[in-house]
Protein backbone atom coordinates (compact mmCIF):
# COMPACT_ATOMS: atom_id res chain seq x y z
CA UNK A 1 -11.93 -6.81 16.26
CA UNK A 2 -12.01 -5.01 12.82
CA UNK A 3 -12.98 -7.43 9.84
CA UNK A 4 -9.91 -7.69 7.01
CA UNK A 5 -10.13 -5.59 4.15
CA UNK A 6 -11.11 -7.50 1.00
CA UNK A 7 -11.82 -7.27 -2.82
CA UNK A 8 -15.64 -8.04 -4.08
CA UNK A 9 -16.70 -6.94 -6.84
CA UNK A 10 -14.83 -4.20 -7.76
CA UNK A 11 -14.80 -2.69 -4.13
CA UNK A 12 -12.70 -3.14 -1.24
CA UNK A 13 -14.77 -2.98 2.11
CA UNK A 14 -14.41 -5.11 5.37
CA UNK A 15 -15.20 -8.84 5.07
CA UNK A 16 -18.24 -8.91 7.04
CA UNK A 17 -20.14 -6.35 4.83
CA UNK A 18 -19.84 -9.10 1.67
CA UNK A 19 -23.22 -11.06 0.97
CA UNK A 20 -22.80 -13.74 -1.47
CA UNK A 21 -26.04 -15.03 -3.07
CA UNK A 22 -27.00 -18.74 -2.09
CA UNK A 23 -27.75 -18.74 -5.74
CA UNK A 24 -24.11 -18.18 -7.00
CA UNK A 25 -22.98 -20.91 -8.59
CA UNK A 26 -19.80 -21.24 -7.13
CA UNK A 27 -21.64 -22.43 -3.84
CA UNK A 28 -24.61 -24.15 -5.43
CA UNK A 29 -21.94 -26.16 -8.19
CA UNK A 30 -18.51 -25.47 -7.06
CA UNK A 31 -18.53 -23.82 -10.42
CA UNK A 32 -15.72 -21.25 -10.14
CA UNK A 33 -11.63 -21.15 -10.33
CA UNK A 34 -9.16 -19.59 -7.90
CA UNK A 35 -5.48 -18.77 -7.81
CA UNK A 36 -2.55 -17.98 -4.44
CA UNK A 37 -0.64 -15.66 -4.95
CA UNK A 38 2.50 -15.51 -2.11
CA UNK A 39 3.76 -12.23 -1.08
CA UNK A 40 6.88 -11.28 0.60
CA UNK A 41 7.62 -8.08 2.01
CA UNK A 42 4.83 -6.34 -0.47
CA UNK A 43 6.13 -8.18 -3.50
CA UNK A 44 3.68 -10.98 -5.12
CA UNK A 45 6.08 -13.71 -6.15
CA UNK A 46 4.99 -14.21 -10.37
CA UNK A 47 1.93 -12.62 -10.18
CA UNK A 48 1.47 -12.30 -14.09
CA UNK A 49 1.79 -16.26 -14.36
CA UNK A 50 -0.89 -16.84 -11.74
CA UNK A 51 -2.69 -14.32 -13.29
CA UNK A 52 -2.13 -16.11 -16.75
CA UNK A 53 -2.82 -19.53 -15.14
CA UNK A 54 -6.34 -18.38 -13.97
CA UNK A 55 -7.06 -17.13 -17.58
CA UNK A 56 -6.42 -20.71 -18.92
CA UNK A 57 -8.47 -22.40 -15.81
CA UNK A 58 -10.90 -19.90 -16.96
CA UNK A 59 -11.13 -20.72 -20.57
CA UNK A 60 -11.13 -24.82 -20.14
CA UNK A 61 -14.61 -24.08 -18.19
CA UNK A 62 -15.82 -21.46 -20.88
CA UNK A 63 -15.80 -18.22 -17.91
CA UNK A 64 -15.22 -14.84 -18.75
CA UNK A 65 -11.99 -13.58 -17.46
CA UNK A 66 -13.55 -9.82 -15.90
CA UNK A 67 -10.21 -8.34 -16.02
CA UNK A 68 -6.98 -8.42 -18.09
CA UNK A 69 -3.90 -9.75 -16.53
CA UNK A 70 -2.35 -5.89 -15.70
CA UNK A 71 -6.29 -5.18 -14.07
CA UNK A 72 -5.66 -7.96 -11.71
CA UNK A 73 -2.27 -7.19 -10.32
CA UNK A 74 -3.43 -3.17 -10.18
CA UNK A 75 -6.42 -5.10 -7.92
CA UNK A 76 -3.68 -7.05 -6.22
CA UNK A 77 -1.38 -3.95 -5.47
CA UNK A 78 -4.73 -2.17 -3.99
CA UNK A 79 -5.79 -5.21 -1.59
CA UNK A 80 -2.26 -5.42 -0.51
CA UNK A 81 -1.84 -2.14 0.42
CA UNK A 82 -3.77 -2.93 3.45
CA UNK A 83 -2.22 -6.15 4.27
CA UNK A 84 1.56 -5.49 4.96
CA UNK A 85 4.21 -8.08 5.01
CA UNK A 86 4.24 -11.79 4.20
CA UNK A 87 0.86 -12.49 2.73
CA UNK A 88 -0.96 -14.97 0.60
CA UNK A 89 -3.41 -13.49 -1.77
CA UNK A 90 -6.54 -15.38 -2.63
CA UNK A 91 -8.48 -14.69 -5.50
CA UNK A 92 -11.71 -16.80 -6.70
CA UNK A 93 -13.82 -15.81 -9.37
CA UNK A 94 -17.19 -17.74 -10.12
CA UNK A 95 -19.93 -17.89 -12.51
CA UNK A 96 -21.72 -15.80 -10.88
CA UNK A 97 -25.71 -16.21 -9.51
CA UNK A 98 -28.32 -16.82 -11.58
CA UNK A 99 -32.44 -16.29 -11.24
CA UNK A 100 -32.87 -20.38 -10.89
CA UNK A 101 -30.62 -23.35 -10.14
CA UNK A 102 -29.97 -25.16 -13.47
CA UNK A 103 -26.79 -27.51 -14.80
CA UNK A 104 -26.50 -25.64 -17.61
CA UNK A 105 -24.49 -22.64 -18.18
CA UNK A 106 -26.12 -19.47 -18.22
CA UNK A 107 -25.60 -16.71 -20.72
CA UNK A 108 -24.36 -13.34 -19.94
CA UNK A 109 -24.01 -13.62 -16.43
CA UNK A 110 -21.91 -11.43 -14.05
CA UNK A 111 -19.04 -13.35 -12.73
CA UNK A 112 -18.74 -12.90 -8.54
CA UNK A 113 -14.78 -11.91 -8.17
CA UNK A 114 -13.68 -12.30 -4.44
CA UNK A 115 -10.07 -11.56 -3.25
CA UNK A 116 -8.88 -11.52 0.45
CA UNK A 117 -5.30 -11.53 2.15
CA UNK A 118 -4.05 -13.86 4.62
CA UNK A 119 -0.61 -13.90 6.62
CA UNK A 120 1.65 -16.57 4.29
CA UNK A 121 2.60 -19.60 6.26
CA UNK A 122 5.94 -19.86 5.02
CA UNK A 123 7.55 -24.00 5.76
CA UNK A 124 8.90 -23.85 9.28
CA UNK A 125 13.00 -24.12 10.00
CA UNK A 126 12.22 -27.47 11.36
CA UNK A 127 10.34 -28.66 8.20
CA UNK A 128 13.34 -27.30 5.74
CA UNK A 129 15.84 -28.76 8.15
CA UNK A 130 14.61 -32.36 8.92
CA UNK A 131 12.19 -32.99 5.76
CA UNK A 132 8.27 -33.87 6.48
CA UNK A 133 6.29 -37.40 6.55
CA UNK A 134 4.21 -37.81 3.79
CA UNK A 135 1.64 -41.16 2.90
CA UNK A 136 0.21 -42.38 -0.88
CA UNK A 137 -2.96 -42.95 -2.01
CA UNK A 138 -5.09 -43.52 -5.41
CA UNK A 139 -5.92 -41.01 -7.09
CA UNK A 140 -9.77 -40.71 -7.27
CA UNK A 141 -9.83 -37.65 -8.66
CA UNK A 142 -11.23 -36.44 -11.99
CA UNK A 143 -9.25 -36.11 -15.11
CA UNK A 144 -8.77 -32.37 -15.19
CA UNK A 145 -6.91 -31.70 -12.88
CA UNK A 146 -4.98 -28.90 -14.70
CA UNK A 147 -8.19 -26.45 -13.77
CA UNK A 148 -7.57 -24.77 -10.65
CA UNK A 149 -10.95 -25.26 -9.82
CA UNK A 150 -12.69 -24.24 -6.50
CA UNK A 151 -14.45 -27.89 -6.50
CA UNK A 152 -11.75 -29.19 -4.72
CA UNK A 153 -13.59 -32.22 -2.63
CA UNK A 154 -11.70 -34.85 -3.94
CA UNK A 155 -8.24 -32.87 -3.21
CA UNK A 156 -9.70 -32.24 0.71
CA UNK A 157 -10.36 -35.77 0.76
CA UNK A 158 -7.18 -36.67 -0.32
CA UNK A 159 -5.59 -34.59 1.88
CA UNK A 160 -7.49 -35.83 4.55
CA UNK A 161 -6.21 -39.20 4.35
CA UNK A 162 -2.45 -37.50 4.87
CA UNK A 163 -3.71 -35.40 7.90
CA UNK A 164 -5.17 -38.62 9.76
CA UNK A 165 -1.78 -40.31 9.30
CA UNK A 166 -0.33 -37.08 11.13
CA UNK A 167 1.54 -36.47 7.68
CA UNK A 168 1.85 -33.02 5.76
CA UNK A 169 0.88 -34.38 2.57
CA UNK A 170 -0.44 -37.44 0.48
CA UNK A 171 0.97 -38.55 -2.66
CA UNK A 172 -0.89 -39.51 -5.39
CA UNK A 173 -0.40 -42.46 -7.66
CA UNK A 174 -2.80 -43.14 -10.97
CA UNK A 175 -2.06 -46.52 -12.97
CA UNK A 176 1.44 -46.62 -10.84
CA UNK A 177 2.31 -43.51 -11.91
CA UNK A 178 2.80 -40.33 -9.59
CA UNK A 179 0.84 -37.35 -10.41
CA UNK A 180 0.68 -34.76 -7.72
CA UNK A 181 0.32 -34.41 -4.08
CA UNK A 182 -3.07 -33.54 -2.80
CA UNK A 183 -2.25 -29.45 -2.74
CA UNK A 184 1.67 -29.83 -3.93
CA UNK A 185 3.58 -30.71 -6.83
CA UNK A 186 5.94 -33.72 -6.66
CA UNK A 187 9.72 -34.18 -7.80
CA UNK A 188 11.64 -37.16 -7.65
CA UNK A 189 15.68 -37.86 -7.57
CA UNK A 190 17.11 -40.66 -8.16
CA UNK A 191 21.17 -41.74 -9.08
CA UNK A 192 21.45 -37.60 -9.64
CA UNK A 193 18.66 -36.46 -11.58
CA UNK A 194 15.41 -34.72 -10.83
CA UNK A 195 12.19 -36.31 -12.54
CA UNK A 196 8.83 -34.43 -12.70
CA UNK A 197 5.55 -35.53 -13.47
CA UNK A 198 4.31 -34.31 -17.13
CA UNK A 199 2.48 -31.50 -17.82
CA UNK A 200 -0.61 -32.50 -18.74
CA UNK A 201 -4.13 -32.90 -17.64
CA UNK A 202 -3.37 -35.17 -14.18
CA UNK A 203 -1.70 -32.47 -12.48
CA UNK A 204 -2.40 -28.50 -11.90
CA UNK A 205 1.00 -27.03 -13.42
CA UNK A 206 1.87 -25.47 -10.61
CA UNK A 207 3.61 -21.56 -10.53
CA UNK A 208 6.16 -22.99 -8.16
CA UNK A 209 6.86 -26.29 -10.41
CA UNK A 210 7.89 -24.14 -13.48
CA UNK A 211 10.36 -22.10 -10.88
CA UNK A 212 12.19 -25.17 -9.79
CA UNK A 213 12.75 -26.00 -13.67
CA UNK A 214 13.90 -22.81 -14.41
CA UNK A 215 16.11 -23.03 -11.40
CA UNK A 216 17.11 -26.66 -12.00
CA UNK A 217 18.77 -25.32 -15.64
CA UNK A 218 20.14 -22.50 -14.10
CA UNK A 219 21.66 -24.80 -11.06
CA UNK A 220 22.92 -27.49 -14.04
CA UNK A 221 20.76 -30.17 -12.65
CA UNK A 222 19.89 -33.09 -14.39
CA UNK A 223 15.84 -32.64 -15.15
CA UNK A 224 13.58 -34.83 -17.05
CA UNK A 225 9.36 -34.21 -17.22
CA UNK A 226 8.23 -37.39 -17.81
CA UNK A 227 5.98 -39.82 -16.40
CA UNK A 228 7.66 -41.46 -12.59
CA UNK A 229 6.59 -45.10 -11.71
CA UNK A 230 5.48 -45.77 -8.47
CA UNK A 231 8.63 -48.25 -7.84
CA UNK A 232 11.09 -45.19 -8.90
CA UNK A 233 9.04 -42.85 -6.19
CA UNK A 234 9.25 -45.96 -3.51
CA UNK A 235 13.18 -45.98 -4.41
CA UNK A 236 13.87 -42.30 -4.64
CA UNK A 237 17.60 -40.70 -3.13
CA UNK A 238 15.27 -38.19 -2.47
CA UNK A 239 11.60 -36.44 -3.22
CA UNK A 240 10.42 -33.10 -2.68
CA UNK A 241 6.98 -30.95 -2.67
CA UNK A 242 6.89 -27.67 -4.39
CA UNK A 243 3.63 -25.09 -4.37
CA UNK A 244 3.47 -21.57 -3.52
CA UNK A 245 3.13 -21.52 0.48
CA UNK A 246 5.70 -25.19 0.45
CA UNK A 247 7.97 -23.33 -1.97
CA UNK A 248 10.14 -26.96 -1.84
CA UNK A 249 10.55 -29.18 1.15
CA UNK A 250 12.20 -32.26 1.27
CA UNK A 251 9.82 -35.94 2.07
CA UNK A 252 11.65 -38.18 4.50
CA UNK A 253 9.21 -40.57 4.86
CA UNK A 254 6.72 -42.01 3.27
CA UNK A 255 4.31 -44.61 4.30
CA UNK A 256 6.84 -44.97 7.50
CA UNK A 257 9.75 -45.81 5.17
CA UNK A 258 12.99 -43.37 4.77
CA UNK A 259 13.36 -41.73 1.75
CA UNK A 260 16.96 -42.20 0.59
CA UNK A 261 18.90 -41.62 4.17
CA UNK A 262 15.83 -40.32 5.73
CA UNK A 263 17.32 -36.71 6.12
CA UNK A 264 16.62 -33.77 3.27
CA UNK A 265 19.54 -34.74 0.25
CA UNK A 266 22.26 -32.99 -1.14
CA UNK A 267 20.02 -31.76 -4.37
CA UNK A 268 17.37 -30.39 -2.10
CA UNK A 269 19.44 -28.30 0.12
CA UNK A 270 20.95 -26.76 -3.18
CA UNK A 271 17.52 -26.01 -5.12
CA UNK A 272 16.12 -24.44 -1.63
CA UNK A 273 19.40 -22.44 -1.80
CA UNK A 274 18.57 -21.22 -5.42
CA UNK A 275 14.82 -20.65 -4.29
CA UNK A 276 15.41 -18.46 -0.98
CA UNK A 277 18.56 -16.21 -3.72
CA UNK A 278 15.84 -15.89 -5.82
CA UNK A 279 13.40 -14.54 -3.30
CA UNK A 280 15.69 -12.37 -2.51
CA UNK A 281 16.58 -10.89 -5.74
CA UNK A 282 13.18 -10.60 -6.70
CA UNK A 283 12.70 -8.23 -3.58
CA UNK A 284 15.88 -6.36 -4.60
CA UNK A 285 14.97 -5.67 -7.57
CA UNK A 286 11.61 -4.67 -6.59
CA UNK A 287 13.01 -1.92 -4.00
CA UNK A 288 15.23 -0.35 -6.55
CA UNK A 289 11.81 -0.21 -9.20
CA UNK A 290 10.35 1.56 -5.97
């Protein structure tokens, strides 16, 4: 079987012909950021805001960005073009590897860039058309979470504890407040209007979570950012996950209660609606640039 065509370094050559020094700190620390990047038909959905996002990850953990955003998505358009269809585009970037293992941050060192495709796993009909289980847990995790970072342990662990409970994703609740799911964004609806988390440090603003705004004002929903109690989350009409492969599903149950009626609600159904037009206008418009 032929190895996938990926991105290191500036090259693109078969996956099994990149050799990543034990040394790099992005294995030895976790010390390194990422970004996914959906694609439908050949068109990345917002590339320049992941592409912007990774800059700021980036920046909070004082990395040199080795490209400008319009580098990237030339990159992106070259990887792809060997990776037809639906696809999810990964793209990690770390410090790079030193002579010597040491905490503290080198100077001048050549950050390792690494980008590979893999078919997107789009939410099955079944998951859009009776909702998913999901389960709550503390959240352990540290307090900056807005970095996409590639040290992700506490976010596997988290969504561990979801994946033993035969759920799709686990909740998270700091100081009885929701922040995030383990790899998804979380909205709220209760008596008619959406609440999400704020955007601060406990969450990773997610690409996907500034869509559903934008298509909540569009859509005249009622939207508030602010922080949601646990007891508004435990009585929701309804709750959904957003991210980039989820785009939005619905929660039906959590912690083996119903959610509202226990079926997807009236407000999801209609922002899924304004999700899958916009999909497809985006790929409109994209043939006609073509």
């Amino acid at each position: 079987m032929t190895a996938p065509i990926v991105h290191f370094n500036g090259k693109l050559l078969p996956l099994d012909q990149v050799h990543i020094s034990p040394l790099d700190r992005g294995f030895i620390f976790g010390d390194g950021v990422y970004e996914v990047i959906p694609v439908y038909d050949g068109v990345p959905l917002h590339a320049r805001e992941h592409f912007e996002r990774l800059q700021r990850s980036m920046d909070e953990i004082r990395l040199a960005n080795p490209h400008g955003v319009e580098s990237w998505i030339e990159l992106t358009y070259a990887l792809l073009a060997h990776h037809p269809g639906n696809q999810s585009v990964y793209i990690q970037v770390t410090r790079g590897a030193p002579d010597k293992r040491d905490h503290v941050i080198p100077a001048k060192l050549e950050p390792t860039v690494f980008m590979m495709c893999y078919p997107l796993a789009s939410p099955s009909k079944d998951a859009v058309e009776n909702g998913v289980k999901c389960v709550t847990a503390r959240d352990f995790r540290w307090e900056k979470c807005n970095i996409k970072s590639t040290s992700l342990l506490g976010n596997v662990l988290a969504r561990q504890i979801s994946a033993d409970a035969g759920a799709t994703e686990t909740i998270l609740l700091r100081d009885g407040f929701v922040t995030e799911a383990s790899a998804s964004n979380v909205f709220v609806v209760k008596d008619g209007v959406v609440a999400a988390a704020p955007r601060d440090n406990l969450i990773l603003l997610g690409i996907t979570y500034e869509l559903l705004v934008k298509l909540a004002a569009e859509g005249a929903f009622k939207l508030e950012v602010r922080p949601i109690p646990e007891s508004e989350l435990r009585s929701a009409d309804e709750v959904w996950l957003s991210s980039s492969t989820k785009e939005v599903l619905a929660v039906t149950t959590i912690d083996g209660k119903p959610v509202g009626t226990g079926k997807p609600g009236p407000l999801f159904r209609r922002m899924h609606a304004l999700y899958q037009d916009y999909k497809a206008k985006l790929r409109r418009a994209s043939a006609v640039a073509a």
